[in-house]
Protein backbone atom coordinates (compact mmCIF):
# COMPACT_ATOMS: atom_id res chain seq x y z
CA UNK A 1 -52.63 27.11 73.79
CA UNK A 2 -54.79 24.73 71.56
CA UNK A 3 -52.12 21.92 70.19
CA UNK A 4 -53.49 19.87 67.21
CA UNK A 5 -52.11 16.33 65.88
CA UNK A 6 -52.85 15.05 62.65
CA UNK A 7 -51.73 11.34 61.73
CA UNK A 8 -52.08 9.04 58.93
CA UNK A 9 -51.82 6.00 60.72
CA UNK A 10 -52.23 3.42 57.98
CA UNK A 11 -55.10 1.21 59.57
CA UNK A 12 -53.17 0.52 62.41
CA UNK A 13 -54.93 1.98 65.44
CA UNK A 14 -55.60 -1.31 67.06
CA UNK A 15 -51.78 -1.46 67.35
CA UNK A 16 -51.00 1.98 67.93
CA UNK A 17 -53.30 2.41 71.28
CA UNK A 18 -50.08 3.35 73.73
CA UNK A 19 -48.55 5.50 71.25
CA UNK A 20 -51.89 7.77 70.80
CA UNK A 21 -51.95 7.61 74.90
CA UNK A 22 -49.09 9.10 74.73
CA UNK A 23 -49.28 11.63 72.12
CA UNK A 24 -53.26 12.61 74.28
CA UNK A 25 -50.94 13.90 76.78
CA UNK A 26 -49.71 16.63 74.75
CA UNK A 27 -52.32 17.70 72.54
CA UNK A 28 -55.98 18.72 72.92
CA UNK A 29 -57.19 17.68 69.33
CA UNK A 30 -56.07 14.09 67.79
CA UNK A 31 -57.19 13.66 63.69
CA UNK A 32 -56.41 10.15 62.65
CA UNK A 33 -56.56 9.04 58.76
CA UNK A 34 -57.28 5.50 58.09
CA UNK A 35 -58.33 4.45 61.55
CA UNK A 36 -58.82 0.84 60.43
CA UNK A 37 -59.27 -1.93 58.19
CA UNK A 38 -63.15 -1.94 56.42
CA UNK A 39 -65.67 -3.67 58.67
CA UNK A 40 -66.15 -6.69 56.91
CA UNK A 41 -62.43 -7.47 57.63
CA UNK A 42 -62.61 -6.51 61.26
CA UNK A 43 -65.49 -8.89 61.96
CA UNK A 44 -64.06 -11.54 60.87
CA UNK A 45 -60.92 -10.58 63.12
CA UNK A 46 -63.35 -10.90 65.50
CA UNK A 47 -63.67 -7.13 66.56
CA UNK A 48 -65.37 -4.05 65.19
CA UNK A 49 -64.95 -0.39 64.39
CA UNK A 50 -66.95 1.12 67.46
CA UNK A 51 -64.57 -1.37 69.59
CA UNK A 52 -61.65 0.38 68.21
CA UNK A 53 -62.84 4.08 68.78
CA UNK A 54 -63.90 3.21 71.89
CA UNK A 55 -60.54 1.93 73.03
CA UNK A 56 -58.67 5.26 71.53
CA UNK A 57 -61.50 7.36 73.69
CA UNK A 58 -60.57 5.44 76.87
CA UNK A 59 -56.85 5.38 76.22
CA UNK A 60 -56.91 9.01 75.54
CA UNK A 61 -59.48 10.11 77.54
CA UNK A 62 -60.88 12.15 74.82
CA UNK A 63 -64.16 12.29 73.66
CA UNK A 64 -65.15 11.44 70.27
CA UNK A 65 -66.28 13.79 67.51
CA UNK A 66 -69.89 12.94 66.50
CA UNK A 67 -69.43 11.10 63.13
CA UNK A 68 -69.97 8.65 60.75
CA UNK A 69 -68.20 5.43 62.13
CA UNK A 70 -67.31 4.50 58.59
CA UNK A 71 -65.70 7.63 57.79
CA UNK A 72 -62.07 8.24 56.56
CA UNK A 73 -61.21 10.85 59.32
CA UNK A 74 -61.89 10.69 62.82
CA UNK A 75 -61.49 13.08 65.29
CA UNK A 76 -60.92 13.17 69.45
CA UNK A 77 -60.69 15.81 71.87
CA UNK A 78 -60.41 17.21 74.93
CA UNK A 79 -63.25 18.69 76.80
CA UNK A 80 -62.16 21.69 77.15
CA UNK A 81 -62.38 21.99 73.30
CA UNK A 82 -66.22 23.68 71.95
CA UNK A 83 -65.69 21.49 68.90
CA UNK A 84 -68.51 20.74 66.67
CA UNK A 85 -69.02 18.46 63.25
CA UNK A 86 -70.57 21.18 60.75
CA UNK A 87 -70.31 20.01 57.45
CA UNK A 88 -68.70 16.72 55.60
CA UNK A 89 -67.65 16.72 52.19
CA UNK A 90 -68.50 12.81 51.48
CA UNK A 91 -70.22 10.25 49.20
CA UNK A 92 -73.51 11.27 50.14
CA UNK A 93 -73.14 14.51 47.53
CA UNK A 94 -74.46 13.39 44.16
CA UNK A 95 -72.64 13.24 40.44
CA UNK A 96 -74.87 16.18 39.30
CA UNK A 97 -73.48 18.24 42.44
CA UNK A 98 -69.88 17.64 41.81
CA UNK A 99 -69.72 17.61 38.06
CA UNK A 100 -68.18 21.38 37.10
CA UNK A 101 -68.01 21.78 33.77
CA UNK A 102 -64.61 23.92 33.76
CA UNK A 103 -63.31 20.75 35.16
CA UNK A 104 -64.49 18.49 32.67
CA UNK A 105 -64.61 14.58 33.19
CA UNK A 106 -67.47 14.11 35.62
CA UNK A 107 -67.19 10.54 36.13
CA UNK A 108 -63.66 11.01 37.18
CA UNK A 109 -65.42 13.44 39.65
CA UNK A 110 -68.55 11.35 40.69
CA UNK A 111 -65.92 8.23 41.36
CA UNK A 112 -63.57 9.59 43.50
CA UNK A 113 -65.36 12.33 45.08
CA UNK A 114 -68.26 9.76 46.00
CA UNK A 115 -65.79 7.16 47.62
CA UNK A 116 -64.77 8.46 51.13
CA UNK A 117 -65.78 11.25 52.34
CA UNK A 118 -62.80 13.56 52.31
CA UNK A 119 -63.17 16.27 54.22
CA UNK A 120 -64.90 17.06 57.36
CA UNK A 121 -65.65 20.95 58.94
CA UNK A 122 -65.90 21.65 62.50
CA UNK A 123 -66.57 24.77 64.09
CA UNK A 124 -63.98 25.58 67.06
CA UNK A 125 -64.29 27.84 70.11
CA UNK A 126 -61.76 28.05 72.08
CA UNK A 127 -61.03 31.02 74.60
CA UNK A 128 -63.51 33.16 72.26
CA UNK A 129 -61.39 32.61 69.37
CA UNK A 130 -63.23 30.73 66.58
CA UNK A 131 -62.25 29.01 63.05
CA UNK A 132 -63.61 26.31 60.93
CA UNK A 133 -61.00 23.34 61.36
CA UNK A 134 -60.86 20.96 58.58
CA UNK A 135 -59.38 17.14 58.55
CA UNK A 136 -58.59 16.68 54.85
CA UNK A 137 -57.58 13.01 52.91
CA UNK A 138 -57.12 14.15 49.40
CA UNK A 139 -57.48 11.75 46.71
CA UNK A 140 -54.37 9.83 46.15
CA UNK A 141 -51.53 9.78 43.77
CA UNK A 142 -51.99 6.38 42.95
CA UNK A 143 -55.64 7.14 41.23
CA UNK A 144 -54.59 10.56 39.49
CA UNK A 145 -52.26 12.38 37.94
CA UNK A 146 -50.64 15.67 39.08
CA UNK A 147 -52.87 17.52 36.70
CA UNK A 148 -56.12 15.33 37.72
CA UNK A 149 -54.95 15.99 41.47
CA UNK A 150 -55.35 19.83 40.74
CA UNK A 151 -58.84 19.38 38.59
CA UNK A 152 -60.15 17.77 42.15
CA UNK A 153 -58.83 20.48 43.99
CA UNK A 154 -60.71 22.87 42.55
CA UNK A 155 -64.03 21.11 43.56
CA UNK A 156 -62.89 21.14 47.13
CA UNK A 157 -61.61 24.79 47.24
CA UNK A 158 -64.78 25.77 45.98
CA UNK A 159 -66.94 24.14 48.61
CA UNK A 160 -64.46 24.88 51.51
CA UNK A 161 -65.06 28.66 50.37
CA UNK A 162 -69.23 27.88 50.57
CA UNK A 163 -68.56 26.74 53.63
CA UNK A 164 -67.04 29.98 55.40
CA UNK A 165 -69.15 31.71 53.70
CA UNK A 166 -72.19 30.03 55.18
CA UNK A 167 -70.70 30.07 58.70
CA UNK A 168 -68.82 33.43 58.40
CA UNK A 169 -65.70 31.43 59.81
CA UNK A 170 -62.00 31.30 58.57
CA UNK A 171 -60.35 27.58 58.16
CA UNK A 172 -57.16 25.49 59.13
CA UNK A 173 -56.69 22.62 56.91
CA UNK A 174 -55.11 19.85 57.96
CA UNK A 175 -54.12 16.16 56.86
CA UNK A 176 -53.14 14.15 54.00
CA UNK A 177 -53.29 15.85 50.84
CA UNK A 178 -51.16 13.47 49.00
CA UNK A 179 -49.47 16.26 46.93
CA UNK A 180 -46.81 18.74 47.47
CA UNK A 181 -46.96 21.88 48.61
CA UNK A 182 -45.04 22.60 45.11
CA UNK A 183 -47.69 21.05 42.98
CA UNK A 184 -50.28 22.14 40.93
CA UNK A 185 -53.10 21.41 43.48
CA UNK A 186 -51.38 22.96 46.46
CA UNK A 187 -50.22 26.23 44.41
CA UNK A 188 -52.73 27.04 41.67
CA UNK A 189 -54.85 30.14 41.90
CA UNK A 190 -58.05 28.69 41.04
CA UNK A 191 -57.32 24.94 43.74
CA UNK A 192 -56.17 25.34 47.06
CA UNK A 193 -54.01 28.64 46.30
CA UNK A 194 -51.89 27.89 49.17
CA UNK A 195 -48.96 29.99 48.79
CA UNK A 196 -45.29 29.73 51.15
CA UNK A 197 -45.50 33.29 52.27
CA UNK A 198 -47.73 34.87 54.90
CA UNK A 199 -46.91 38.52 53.40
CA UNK A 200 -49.73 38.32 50.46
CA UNK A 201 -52.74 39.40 50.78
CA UNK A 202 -55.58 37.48 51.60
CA UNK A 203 -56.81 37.79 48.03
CA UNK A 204 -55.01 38.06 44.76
CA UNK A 205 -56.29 38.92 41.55
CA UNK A 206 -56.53 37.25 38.22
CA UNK A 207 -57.79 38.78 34.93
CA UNK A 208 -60.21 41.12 37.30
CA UNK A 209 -61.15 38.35 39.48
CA UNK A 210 -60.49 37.72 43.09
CA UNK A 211 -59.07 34.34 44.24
CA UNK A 212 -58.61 33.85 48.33
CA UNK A 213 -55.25 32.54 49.48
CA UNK A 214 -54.10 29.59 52.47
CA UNK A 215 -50.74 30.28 53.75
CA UNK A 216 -48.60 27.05 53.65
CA UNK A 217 -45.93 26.95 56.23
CA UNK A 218 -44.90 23.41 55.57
CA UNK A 219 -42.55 24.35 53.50
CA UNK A 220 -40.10 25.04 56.11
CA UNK A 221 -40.08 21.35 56.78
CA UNK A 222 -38.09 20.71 53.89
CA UNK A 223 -34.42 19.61 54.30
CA UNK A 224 -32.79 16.65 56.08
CA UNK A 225 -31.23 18.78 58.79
CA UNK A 226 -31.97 21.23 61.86
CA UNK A 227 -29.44 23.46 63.55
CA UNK A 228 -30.47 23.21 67.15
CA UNK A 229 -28.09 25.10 69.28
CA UNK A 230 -25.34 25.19 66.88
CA UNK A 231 -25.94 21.47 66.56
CA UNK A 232 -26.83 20.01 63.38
CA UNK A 233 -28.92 17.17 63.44
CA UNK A 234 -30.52 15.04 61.20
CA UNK A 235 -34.29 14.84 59.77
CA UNK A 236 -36.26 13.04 57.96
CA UNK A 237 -36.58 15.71 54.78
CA UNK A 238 -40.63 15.21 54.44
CA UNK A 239 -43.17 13.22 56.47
CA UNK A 240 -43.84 10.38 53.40
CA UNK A 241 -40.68 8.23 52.09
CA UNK A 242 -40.91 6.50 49.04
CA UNK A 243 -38.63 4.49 46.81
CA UNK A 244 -39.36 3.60 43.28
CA UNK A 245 -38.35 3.40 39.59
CA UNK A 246 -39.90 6.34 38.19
CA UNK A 247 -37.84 8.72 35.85
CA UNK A 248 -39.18 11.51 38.66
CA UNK A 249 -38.88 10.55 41.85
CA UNK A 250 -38.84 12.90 44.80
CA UNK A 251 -38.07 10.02 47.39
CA UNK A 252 -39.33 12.53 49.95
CA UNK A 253 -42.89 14.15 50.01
CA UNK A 254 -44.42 16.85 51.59
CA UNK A 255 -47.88 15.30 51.91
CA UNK A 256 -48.99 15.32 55.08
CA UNK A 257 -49.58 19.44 55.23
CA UNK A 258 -51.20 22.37 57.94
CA UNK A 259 -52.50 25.37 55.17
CA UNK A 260 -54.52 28.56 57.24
CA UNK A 261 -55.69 31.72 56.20
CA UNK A 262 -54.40 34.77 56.70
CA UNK A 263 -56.43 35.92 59.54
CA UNK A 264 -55.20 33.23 61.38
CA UNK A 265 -51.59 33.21 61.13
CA UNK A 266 -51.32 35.33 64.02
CA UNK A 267 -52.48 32.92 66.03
CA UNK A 268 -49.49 29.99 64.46
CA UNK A 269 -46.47 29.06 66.81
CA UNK A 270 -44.07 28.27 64.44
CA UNK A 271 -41.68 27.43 67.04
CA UNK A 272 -44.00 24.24 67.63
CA UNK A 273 -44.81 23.05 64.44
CA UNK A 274 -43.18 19.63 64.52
CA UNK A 275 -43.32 16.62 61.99
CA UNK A 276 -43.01 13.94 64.66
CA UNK A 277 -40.19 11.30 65.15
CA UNK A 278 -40.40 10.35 68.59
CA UNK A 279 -43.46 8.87 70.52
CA UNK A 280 -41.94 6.79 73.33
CA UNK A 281 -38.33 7.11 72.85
CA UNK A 282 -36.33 8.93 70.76
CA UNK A 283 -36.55 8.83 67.12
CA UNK A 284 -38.84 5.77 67.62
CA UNK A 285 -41.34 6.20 64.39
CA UNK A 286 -37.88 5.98 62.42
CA UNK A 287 -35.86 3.59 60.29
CA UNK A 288 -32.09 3.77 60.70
CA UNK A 289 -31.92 5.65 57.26
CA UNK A 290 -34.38 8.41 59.02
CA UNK A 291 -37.66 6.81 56.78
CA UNK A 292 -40.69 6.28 58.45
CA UNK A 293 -40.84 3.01 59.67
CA UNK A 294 -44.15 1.85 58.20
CA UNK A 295 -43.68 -1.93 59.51
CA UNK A 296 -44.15 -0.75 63.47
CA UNK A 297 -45.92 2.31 63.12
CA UNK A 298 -47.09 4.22 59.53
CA UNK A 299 -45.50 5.19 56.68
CA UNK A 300 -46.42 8.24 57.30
CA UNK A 301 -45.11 10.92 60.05
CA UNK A 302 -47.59 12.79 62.34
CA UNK A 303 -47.82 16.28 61.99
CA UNK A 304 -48.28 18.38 65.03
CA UNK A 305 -48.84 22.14 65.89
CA UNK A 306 -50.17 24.84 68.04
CA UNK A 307 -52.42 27.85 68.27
CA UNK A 308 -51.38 30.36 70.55
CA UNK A 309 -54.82 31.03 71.89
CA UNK A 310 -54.67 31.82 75.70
């Protein structure tokens, strides 16, 4: 079994270091989004970045992913795990690279797609089974629209698809990608074309051309309930909470998502796929109204799951 854990934890890792010791005991990959504040700001805390990694390594006892220190995603592991840094979809690709002309508005692009590096490919081996697994921190709502959020998308399918092309590897996607798995972006043939069924085929036409698919099993995690026993108990209803005056306002969101391809869904334990409440007691990461609470922890859930690779 290979159990991954992907958290947004809001640039709080400095106070979070017992919380990801105990969450190393149960998984064999940590991903963590927004490790920390920007280095200027640390400094004059009087610590640094490396001084932060280093402490989640030696809490963990994980080793850390090869990387740019800088970066928006950081990774840890176990050594058991053959994991190894690939690719990086980041600021160092140039305007002229990223501006697609179907997409229009290139500056949009060359802004946004230049600011953090979003996406980073590893190649896994694990028991002979191997996949490309992919840390993702989409661009945010609060920078684009729906619509813009699916334009962007399409840049990033496009270069996940070069990329397991070039390494002949199928991909997991995991993180942050600050949409929906309803929305444009998430569903749309030519963007991430990740679709809430694992019965379509791993291509689907449109007008005579082929599009590859991602199966999206976060849907299930929609809902404020489980049945557990023929006990019904309460949930948060998505991994992101948020409460505002908009004439469309989902209060719950879906963004924090695990999308795979086909080939690899036999692999998914969907028994153990898990938006987490509960670090070190029970429904600690909570609020009393079931939100996350943001002021302790994040305000965003950790997503966890497993691959049933022996």
């Amino acid at each position: 079994m290979l159990k991954i854990l992907y958290w947004n934890i809001k640039k709080k890792s400095d106070k979070l270091l017992k919380e990801l010791e105990t969450l190393s005991n149960k998984h064999d990959i940590i991903i963590l989004a927004e490790v920390s504040e920007p280095e200027s700001k640390l400094k004059k805390n009087g610590t640094n970045l490396d001084s932060i990694i280093n402490s989640i390594s030696s809490k963990t006892g994980f080793q850390y992913a090869d990387n740019n220190k800088n970066a928006w995603l950081h990774l840890w592991s176990r050594d058991k795990v053959n994991i190894e840094l690939v690719e990086i979809y980041d600021k160092i690709r140039k305007p002229k690279d990223i501006a697609d002309k179907e997409c229009g508005d290139s500056e949009y692009f060359a802004y946004y797609l230049n600011k953090f590096e979003r996406m980073q490919f590893y190649k896994v081996n694990f028991s002979n089974v191997e996949f490309l697994l992919v840390p993702i921190h989409f661009p945010s709502r609060i920078y684009a629209s729906v619509d813009k959020q699916k334009d962007i998308s399409v840049h990033f399918r496009k270069f996940i698809e070069r990329i397991e092309i070039k390494y002949n590897l199928k991909s997991i996607i995991v993180g942050d990608f600050n949409m929906n798995p309803f929305e444009k972006g998430m569903i749309h043939h030519e963007s991430f074309h990740a679709l809430p069924t694992q019965h379509l085929d791993s291509e689907i036409e449109f007008y005579e051309d082929p599009y590859r698919t991602f199966y999206n099993p976060t849907w299930e995690k929609y809902g404020d309930y489980n049945v557990i026993n023929g006990v019904v108990k309460q949930k948060p209803s998505g991994s992101y909470f948020l409460k505002q005056s908009n004439d469309l306002n989902y209060y719950w969101y879906l963004f924090d998502q695990v999308i795979l391809r086909k080939e690899l869904i036999k692999y998914f334990s969907f028994e153990d796929f898990q938006i987490l409440t509960s670090v070190n007691s029970e429904n600690d990461l909570l609020n009393n109204d079931f939100s996350p609470n943001d002021k302790k922890y994040s305000d965003h859930l950790p997503i966890s799951f497993t691959l049933k690779i022996q």
